[in-house]
Protein backbone atom coordinates (compact mmCIF):
# COMPACT_ATOMS: atom_id res chain seq x y z
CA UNK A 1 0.00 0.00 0.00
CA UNK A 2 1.36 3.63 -0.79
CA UNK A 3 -0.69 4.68 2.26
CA UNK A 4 1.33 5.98 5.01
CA UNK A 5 -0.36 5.86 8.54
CA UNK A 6 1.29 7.86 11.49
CA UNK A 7 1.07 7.34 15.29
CA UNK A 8 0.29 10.82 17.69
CA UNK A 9 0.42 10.76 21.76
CA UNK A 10 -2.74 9.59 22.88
CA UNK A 11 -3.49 13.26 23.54
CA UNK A 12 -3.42 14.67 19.80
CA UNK A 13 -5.22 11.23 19.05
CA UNK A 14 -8.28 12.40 21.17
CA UNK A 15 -8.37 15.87 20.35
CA UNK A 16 -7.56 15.80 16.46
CA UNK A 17 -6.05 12.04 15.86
CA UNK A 18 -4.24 10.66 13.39
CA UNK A 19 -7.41 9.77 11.51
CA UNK A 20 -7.74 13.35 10.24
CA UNK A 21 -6.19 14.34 6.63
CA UNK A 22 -7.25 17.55 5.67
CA UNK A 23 -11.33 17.38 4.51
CA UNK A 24 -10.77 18.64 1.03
CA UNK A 25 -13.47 21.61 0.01
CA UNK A 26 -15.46 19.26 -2.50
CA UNK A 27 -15.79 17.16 0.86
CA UNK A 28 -17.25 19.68 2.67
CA UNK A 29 -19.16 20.50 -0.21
CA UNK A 30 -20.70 17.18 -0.28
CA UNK A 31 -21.69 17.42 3.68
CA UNK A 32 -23.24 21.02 2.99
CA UNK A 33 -25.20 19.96 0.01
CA UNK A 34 -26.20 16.81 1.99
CA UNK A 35 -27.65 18.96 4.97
CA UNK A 36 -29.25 21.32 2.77
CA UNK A 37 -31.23 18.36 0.87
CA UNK A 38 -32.36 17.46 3.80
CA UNK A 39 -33.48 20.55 5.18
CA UNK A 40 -35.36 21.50 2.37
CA UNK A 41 -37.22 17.88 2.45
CA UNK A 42 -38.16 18.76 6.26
CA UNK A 43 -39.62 22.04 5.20
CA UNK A 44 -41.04 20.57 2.42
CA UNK A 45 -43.14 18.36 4.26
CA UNK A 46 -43.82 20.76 6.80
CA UNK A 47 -46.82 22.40 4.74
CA UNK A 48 -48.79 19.44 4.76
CA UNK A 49 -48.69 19.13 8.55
CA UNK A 50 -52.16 20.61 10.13
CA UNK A 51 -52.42 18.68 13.80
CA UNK A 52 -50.28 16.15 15.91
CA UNK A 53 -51.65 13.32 13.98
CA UNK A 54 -50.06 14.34 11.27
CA UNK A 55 -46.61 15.14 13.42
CA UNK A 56 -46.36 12.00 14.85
CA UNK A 57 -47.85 9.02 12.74
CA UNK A 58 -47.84 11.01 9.21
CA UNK A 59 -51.79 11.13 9.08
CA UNK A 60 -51.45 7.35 9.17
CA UNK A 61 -50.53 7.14 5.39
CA UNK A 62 -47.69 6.58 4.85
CA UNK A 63 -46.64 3.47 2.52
CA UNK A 64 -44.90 0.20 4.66
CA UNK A 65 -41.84 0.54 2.31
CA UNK A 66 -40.66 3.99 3.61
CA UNK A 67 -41.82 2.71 6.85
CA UNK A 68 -39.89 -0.52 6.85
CA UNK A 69 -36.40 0.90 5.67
CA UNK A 70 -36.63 3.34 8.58
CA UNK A 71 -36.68 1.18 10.80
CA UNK A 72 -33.82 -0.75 9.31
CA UNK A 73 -31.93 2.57 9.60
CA UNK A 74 -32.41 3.44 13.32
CA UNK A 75 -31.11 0.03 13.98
CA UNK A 76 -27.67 0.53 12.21
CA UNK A 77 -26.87 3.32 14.73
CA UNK A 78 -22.94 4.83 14.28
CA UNK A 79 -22.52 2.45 17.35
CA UNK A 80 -23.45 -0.70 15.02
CA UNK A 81 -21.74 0.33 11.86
CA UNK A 82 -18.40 1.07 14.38
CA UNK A 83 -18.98 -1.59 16.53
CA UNK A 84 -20.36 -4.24 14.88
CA UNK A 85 -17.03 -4.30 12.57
CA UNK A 86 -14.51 -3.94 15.80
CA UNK A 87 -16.35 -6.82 17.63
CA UNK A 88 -15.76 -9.12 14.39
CA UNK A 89 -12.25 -7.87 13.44
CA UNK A 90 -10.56 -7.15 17.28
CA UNK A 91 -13.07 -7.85 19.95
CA UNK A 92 -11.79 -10.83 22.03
CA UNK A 93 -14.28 -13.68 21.81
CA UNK A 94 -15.61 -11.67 19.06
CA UNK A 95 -16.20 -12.77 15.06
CA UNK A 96 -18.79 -13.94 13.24
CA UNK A 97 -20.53 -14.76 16.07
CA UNK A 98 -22.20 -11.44 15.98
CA UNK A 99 -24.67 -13.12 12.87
CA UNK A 100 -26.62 -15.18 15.29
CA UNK A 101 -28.39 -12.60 16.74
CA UNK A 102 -30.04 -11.61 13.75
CA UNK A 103 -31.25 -14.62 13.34
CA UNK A 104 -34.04 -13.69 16.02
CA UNK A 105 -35.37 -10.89 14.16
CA UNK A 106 -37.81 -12.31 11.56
CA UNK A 107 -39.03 -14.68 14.53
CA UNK A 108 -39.58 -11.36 16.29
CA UNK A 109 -41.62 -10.03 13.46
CA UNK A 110 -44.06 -12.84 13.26
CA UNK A 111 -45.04 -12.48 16.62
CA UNK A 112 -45.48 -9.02 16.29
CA UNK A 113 -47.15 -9.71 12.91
CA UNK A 114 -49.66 -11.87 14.50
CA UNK A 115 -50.30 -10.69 18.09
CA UNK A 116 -49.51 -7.53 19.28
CA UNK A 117 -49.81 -4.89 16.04
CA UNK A 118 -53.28 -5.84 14.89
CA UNK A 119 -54.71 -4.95 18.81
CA UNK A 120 -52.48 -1.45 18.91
CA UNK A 121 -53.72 -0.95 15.19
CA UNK A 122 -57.52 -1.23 16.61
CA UNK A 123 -57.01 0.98 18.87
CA UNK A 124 -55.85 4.11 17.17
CA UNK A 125 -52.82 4.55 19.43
CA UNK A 126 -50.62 7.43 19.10
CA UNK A 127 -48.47 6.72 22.37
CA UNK A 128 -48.15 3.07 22.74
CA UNK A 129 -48.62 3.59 26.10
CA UNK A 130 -51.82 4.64 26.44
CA UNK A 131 -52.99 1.02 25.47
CA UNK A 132 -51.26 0.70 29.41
CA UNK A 133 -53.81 3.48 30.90
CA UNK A 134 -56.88 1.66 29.28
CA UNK A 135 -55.76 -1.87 30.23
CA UNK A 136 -54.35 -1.16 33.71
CA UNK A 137 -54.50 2.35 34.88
CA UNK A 138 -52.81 5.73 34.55
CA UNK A 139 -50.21 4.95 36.94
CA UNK A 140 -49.20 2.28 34.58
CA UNK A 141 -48.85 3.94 31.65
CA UNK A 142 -46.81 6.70 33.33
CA UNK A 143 -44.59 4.40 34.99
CA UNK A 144 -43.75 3.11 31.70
CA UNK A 145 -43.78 6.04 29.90
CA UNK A 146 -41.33 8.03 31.55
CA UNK A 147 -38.78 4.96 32.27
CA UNK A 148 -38.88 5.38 27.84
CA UNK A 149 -38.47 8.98 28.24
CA UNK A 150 -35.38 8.51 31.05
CA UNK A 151 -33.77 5.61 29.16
CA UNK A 152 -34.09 6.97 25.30
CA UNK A 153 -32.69 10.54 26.66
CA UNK A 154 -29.77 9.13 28.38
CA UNK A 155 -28.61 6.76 25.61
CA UNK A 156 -29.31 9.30 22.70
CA UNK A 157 -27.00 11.95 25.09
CA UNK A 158 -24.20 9.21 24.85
CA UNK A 159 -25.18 8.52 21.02
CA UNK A 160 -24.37 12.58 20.73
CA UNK A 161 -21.48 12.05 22.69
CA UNK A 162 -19.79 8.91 21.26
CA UNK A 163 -20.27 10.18 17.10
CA UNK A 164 -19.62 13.74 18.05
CA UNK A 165 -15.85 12.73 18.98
CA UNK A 166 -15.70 10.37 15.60
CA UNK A 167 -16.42 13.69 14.29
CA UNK A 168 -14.02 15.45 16.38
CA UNK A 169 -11.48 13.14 15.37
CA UNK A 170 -12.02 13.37 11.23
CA UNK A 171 -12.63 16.97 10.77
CA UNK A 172 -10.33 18.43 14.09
CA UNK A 173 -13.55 20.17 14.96
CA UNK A 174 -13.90 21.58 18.02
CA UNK A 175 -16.11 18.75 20.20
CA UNK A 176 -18.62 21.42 20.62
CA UNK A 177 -18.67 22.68 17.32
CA UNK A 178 -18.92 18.75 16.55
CA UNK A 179 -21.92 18.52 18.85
CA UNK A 180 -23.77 21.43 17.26
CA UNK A 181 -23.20 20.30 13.63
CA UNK A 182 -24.96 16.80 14.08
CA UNK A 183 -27.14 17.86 16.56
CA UNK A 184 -28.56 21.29 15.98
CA UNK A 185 -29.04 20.10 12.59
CA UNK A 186 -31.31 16.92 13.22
CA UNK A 187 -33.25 18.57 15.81
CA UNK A 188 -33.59 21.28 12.80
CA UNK A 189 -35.26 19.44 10.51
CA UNK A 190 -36.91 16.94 13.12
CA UNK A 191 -38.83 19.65 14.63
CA UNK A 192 -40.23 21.03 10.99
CA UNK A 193 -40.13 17.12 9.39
CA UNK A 194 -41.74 15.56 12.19
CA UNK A 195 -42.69 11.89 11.44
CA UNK A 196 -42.61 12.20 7.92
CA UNK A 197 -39.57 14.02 8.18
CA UNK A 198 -37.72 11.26 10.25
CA UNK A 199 -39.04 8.70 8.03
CA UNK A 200 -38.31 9.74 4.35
CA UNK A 201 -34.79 11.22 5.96
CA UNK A 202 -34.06 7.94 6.82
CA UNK A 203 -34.35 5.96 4.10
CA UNK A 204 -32.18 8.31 2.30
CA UNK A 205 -29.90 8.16 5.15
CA UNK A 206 -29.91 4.34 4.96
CA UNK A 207 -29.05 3.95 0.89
CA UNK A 208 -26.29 6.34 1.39
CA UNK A 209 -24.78 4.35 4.50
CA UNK A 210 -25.52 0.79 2.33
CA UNK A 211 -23.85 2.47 -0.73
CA UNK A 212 -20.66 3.29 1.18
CA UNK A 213 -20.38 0.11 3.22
CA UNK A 214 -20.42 -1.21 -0.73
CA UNK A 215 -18.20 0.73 -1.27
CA UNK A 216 -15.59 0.25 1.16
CA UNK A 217 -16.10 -3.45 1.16
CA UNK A 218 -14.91 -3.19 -2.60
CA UNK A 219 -12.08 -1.30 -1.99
CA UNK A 220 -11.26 -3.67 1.07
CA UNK A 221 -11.68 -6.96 -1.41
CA UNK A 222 -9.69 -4.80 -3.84
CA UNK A 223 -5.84 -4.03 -1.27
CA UNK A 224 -7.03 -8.07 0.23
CA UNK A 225 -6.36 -9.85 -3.42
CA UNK A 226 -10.56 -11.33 -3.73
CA UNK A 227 -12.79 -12.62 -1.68
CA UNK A 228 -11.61 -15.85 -1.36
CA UNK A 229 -8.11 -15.02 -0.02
CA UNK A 230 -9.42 -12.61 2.47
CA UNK A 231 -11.73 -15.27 3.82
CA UNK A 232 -8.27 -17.91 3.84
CA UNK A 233 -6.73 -15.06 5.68
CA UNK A 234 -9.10 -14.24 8.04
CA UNK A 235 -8.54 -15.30 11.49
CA UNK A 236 -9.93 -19.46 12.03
CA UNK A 237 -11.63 -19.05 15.28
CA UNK A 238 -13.72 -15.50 14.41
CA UNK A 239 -14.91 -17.30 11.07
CA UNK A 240 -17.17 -19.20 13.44
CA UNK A 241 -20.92 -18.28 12.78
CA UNK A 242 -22.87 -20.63 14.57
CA UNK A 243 -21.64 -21.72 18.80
CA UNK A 244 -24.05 -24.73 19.60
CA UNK A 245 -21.20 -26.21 22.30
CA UNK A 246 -22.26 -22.99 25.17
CA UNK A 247 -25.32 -22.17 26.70
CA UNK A 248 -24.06 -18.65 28.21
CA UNK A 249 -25.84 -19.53 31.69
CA UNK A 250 -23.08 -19.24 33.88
CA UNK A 251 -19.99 -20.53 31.12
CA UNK A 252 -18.78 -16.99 30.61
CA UNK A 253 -19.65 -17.29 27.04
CA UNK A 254 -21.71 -14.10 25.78
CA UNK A 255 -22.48 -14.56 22.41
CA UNK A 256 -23.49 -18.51 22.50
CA UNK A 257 -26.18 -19.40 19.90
CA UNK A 258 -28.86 -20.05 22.93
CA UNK A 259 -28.96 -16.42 24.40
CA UNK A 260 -28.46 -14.92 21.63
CA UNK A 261 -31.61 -16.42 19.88
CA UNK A 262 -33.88 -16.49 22.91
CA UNK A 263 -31.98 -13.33 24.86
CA UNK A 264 -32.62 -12.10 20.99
CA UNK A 265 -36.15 -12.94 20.39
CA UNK A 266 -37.69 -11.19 23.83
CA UNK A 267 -35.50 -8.31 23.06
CA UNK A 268 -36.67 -7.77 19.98
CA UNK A 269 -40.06 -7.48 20.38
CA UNK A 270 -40.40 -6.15 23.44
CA UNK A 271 -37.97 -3.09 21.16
CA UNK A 272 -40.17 -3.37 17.74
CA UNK A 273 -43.69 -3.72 20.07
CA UNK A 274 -43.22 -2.02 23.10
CA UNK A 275 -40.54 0.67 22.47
CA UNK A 276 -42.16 4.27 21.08
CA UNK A 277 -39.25 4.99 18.98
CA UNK A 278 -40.16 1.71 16.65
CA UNK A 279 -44.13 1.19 17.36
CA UNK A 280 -44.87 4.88 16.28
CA UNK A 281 -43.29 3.98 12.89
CA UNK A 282 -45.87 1.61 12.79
CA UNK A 283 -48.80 3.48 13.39
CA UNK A 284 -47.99 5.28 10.73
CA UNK A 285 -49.25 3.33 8.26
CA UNK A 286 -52.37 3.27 6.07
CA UNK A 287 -53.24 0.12 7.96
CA UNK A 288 -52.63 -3.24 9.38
CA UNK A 289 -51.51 -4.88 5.94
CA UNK A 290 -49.07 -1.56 6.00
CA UNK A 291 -47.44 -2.02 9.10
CA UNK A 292 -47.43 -6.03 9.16
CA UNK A 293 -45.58 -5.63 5.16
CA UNK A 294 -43.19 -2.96 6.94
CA UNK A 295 -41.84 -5.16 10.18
CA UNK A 296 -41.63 -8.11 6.91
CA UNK A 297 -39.59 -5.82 5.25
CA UNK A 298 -37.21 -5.30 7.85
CA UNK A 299 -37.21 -8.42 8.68
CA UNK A 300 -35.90 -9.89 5.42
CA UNK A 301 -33.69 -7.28 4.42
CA UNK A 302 -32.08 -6.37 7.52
CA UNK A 303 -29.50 -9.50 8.00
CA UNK A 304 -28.32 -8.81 4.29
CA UNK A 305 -27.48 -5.42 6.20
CA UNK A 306 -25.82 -6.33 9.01
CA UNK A 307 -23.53 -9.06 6.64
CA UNK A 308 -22.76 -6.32 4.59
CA UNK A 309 -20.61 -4.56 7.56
CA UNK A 310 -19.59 -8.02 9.67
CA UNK A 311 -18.10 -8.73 5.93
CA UNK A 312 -16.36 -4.87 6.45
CA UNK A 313 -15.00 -6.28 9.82
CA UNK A 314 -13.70 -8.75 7.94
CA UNK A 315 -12.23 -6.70 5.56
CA UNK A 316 -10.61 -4.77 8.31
CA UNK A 317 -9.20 -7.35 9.85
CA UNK A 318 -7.46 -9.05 7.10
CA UNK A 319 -6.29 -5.43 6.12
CA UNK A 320 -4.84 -4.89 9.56
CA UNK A 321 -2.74 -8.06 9.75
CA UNK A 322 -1.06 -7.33 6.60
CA UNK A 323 -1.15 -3.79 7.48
CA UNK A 324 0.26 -3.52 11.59
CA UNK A 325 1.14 0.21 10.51
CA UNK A 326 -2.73 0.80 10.15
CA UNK A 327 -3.06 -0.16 14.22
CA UNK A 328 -0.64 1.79 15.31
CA UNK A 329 -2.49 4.87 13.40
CA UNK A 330 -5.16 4.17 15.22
CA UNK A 331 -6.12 6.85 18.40
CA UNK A 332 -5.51 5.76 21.57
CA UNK A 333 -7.34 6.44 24.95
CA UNK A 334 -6.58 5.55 28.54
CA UNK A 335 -3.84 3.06 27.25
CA UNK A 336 -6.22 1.59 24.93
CA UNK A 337 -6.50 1.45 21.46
CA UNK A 338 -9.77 2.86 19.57
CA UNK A 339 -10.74 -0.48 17.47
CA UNK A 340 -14.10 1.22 17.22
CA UNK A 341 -12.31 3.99 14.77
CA UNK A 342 -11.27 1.37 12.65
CA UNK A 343 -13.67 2.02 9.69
CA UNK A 344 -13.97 5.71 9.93
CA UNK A 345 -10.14 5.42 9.50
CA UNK A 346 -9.57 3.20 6.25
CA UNK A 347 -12.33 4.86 4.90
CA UNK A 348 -10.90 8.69 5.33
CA UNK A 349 -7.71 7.27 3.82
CA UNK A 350 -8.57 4.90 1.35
CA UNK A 351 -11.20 6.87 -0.69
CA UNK A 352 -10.72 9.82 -2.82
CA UNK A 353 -11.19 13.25 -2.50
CA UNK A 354 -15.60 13.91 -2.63
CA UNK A 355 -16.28 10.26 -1.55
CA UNK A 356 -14.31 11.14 1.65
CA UNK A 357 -17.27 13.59 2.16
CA UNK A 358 -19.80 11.28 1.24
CA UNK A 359 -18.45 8.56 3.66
CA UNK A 360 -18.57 11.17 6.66
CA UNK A 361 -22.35 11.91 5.34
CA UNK A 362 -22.99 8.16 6.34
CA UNK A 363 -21.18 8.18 9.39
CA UNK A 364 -23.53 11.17 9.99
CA UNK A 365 -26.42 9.29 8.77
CA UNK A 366 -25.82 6.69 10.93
CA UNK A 367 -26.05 8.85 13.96
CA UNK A 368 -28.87 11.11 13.07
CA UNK A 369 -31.38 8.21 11.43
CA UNK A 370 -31.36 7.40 15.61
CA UNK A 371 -31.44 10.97 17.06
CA UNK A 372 -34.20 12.08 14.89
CA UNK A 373 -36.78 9.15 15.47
CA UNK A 374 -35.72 8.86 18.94
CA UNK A 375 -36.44 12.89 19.70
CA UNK A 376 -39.97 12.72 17.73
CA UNK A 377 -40.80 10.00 20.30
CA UNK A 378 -40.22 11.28 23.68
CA UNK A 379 -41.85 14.50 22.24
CA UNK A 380 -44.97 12.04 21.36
CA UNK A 381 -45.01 10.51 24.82
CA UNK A 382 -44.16 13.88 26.70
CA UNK A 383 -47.51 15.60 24.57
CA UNK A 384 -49.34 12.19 25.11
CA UNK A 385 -48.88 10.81 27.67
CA UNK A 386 -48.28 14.47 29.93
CA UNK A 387 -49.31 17.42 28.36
CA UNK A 388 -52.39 16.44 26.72
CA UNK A 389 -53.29 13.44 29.38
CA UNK A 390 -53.58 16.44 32.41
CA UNK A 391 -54.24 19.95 30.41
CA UNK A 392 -57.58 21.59 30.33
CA UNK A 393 -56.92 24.01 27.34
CA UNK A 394 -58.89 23.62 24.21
CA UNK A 395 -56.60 21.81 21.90
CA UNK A 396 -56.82 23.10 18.79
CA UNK A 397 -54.86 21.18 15.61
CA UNK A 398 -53.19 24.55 15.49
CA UNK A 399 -52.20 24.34 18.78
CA UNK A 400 -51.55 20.76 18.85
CA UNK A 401 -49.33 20.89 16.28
CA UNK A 402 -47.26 24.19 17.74
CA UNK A 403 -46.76 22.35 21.50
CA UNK A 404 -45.84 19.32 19.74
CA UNK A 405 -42.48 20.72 17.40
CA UNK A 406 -41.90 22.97 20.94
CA UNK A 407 -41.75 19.83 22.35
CA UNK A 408 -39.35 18.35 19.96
CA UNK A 409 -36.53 21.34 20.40
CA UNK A 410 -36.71 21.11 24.01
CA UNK A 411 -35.86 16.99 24.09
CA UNK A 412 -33.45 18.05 21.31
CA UNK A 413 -31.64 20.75 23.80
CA UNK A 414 -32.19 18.05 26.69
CA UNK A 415 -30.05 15.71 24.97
CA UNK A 416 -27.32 17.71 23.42
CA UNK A 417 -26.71 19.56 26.67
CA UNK A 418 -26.45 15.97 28.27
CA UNK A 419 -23.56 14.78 26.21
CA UNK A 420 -21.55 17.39 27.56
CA UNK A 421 -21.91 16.09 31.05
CA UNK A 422 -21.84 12.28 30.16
CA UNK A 423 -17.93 12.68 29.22
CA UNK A 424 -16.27 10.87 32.60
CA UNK A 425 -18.86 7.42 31.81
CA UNK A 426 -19.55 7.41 28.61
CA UNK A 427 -17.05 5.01 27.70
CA UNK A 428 -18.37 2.90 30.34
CA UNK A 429 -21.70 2.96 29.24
CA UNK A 430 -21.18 2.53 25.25
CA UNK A 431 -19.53 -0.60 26.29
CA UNK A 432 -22.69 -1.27 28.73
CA UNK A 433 -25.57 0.04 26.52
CA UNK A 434 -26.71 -3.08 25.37
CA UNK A 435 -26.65 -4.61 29.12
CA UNK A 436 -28.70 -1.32 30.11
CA UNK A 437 -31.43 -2.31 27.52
CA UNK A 438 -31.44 -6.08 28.25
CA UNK A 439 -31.91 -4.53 32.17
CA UNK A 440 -35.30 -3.57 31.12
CA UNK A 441 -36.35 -5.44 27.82
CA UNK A 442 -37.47 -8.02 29.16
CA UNK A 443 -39.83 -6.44 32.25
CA UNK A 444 -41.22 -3.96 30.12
CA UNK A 445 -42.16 -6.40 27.85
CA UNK A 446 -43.71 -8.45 30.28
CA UNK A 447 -46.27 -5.60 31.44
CA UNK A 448 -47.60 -5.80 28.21
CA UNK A 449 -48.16 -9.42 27.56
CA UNK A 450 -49.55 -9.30 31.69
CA UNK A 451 -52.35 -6.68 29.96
CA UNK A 452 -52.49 -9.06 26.79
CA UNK A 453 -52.74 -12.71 28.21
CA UNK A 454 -54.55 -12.33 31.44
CA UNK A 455 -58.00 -10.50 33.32
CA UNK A 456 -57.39 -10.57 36.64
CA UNK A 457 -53.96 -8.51 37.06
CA UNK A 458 -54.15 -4.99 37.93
CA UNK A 459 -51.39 -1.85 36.98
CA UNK A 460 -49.50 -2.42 40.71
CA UNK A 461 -49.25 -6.07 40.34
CA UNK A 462 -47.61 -5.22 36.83
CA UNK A 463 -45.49 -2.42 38.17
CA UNK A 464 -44.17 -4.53 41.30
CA UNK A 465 -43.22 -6.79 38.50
CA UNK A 466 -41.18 -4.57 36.49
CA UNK A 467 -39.59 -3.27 39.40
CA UNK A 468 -38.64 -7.31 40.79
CA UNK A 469 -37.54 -7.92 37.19
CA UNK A 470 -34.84 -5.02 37.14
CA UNK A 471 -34.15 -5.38 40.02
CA UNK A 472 -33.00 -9.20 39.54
CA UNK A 473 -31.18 -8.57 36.57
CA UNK A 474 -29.27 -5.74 38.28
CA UNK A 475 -28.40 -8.70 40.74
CA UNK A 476 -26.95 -10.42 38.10
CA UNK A 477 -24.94 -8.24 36.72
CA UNK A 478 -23.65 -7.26 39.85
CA UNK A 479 -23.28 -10.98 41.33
CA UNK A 480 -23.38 -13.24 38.57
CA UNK A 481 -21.66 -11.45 35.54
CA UNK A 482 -20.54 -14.93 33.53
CA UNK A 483 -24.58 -14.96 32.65
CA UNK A 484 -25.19 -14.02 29.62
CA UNK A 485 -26.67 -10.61 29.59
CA UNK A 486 -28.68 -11.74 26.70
CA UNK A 487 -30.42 -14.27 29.20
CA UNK A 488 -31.03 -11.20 31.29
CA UNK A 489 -34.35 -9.98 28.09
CA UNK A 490 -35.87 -14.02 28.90
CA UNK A 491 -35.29 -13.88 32.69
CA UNK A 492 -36.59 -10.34 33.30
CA UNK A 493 -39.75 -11.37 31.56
CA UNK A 494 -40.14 -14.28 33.20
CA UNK A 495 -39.94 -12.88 36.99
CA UNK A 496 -42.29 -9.92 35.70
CA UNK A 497 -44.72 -12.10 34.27
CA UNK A 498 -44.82 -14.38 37.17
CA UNK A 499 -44.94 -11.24 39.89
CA UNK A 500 -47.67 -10.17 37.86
CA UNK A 501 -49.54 -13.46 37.77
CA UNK A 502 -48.84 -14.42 41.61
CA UNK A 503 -49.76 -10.97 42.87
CA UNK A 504 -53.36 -10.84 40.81
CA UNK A 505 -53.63 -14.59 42.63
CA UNK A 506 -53.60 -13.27 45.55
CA UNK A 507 -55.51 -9.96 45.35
CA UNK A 508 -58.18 -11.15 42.74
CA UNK A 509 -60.64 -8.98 43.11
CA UNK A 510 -57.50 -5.93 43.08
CA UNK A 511 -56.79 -6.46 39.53
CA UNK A 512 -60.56 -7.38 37.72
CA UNK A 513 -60.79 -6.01 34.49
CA UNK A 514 -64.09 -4.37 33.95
């Protein structure tokens, strides 16, 4: 290679890095052009907006194909499309591995398909948890909306955080002037777009990110000699797909084909059914056949997705044994080296001058195809489930829709003022996030199917539950950390569920359904 890669002290690596050749103008040409497309689509859209309906579920018309590739692109956060490459190429115990866990999704979808959309469809929801307040009670559904609101705000702060110093590193942007350009900018045209907005941006957002993960995995087949000698090359024990020989109850082994299929399948539908960032998607939708053809599209197209950058890990990988020049280029932090900045890296120094722009737009994609959903959502729940649930005002769709993008800015200046403060942990809690959702997958889910399966359980019974469920998997994390914490989304349920049940038992008459 006629590449040359050069090593800073882990202080320059932080604040500018050794990832960062100068951004030519046609690249930041390219970025400008990008946000002003999408700006213009948000405003665009905004004229046909006349109350919250339309703000949050699109007047419920809006075709399952948009609908479907949207939610394909929230999943392959900048944390997946970093991540998911490091775990295969560096991550010890890490590989191929990664695969089985999509092999829960379409499972996921058919129950969703069959058993929880078509009731939420009936009902006209626009929070999903007001199906809570007319099951159980409004204690419920504010219990469990407001553990969505605390949990998305956090996560999306350390989303900020995490892609803002990616950003950082590229451009030698100022981290705050980093913050403001992916943030200020999504918020922009999230509060005009609304759910429309977030929708049609990310299935832009989503071809541009597949087209460059094409893209580099050409150019990565292209310095490895073919396909096939990249795969010869490729380290033996991470080309190993499927691990029936662990169980991941107590072995130490993580990613074992059991948890990750079962840990996989509660987690994802308690995330696609019960999670207002994904289920308001599906609202949106002329009708049931809309959203059941959506969750089939993402179901079927999204492993093709997820091979597409494992295959880029592998890529990597190959590229950095023949290349040890390339891992000593990359940053390094608290004595450790970034593996995460592995892609961003080949990427700003393999391509050429205007597709170096376009491959930062999909890093940026990749960040704000989560922001932007995530920050029309807690504005849903917080005019919902709040606002609307305790005001007396005359709501006019004038008004509606005003409170509503008001609503939108202010989660928007919750969140970016958060990553400032989230510096000192985040790196503890990217590695974490996943445990922190498989804390309260499970339980969460589990309140639903208590208001879906049985009569007799009332909204305390649920919410002793959920708090017994966290509670238990915060005791095994604590005090029994070789457990798979993808066990923790199928155990959580289960003590939840069984709470629920045992509690109603005992207090029949308590939790009658009328």
């Amino acid at each position: 290679s006629n590449r040359h890669w050069r090593r800073c002290s882990p202080r320059e690596s932080i604040l500018r890095g050794n990832l960062n050749q100068d951004i030519a103008p046609l690249d930041w040409l390219v970025i400008g052009l990008y946000c002003l497309g999408l700006l213009t689509l948000a405003l665009w859209l905004a004229r046909s907006q006349e109350n919250r309906e339309d703000y949050y579920v699109g007047g419920r018309a809006i075709g399952p194909w948009p609908v479907g590739l949207s939610i394909m692109a929230t999943q392959c956060s900048t944390n997946s499309i970093l991540g998911a490459p490091a775990f295969v190429a560096f991550t010890l115990g890490g590989g191929l591995v990664w695969l089985q866990y999509e092999l829960a999704v379409p499972l996921a979808m058919v129950v969703l398909i069959l058993l929880v959309m078509p009731l939420f469809r009936h009902m006209r929801l626009v929070s999903v948890y007001a199906y809570l307040e007319r099951r159980f009670d409004l204690a419920t559904r504010l219990v469990l909306s407001a553990l969505f609101q605390f949990v998305r705000a956090f996560a999306t702060a350390v989303t900020v955080y995490s892609i803002s110093l990616v950003i950082e590193l590229i451009t030698g942007l100022g981290f705050t002037a980093s913050v403001l350009l992916l943030g200020a900018f999504t918020i922009l045209y999230d509060v005009l777009g609304g759910i429309r907005g977030v929708i049609y941006s990310d299935v832009i957002q989503l071809l541009i990110l597949a087209g460059m993960l094409v893209l580099v995995a050409i150019y990565l087949v292209n310095d490895g000699g073919g396909i096939a000698l990249i795969w010869q090359q490729f380290e033996g024990e991470r080309r190993q797909i499927l691990d029936f020989s662990h169980h991941g109850m107590g072995d130490g082994q993580t990613f074992a084909f059991w948890p990750m299929l079962f840990g996989g399948l509660f987690l994802y539908v308690s995330y696609y059914g019960c999670d207002q960032s994904q289920v308001q998607r599906q609202l949106s939708t002329r009708d049931i056949d809309g959203t059941n053809n959506a969750l089939l599209i993402n179901g079927l197209l999204r492993f093709p997705l997820v091979l597409l950058y494992c295959f880029v890990g592998v890529g990597i990988g190959v590229y950095a044994t023949t290349h040890p020049e390339f891992i000593a280029a990359l940053p390094v932090r608290d004595g450790s080296t970034e593996y995460n900045l592995a892609v961003p890296l080949y990427m700003i120094n393999a391509l050429p001058v205007g597709l170096v722009g376009l491959s930062l737009v999909a890093l940026f994609a990749a960040a704000m195809s989560s922001l932007d959903s995530v920050l029309n959502s807690l504005s849903a729940t917080t005019m919902e489930d709040f606002v609307r649930r305790f005001s007396r005002a005359d709501w006019s769709p004038r008004r509606e829709l005003l409170y509503s993008r008001g609503i939108t800015a202010v989660w928007g200046a919750i969140t970016l003022g958060m990553a400032f403060f989230v510096g000192d942990i985040a790196p503890t809690v990217i590695e974490a996030i996943n445990k922190i959702g498989s804390l309260a997958n499970g339980p969460i889910l589990a309140v639903f199917a208590l208001g879906f399966l049985t009569r007799k359980t009332a909204g305390w019974h649920a919410i002793a539950g959920l708090l017994l469920g966290i509670a238990g998997n915060a005791l095994l994390w604590l005090y029994q950390p070789e457990v798979s914490w993808l066990w923790w989304n199928v155990i959580g349920f289960f003590v939840t569920f069984g709470t629920g049940v045992c509690l109603a038992s005992a207090h029949p008459l308590a939790g009658a359904v009328a």
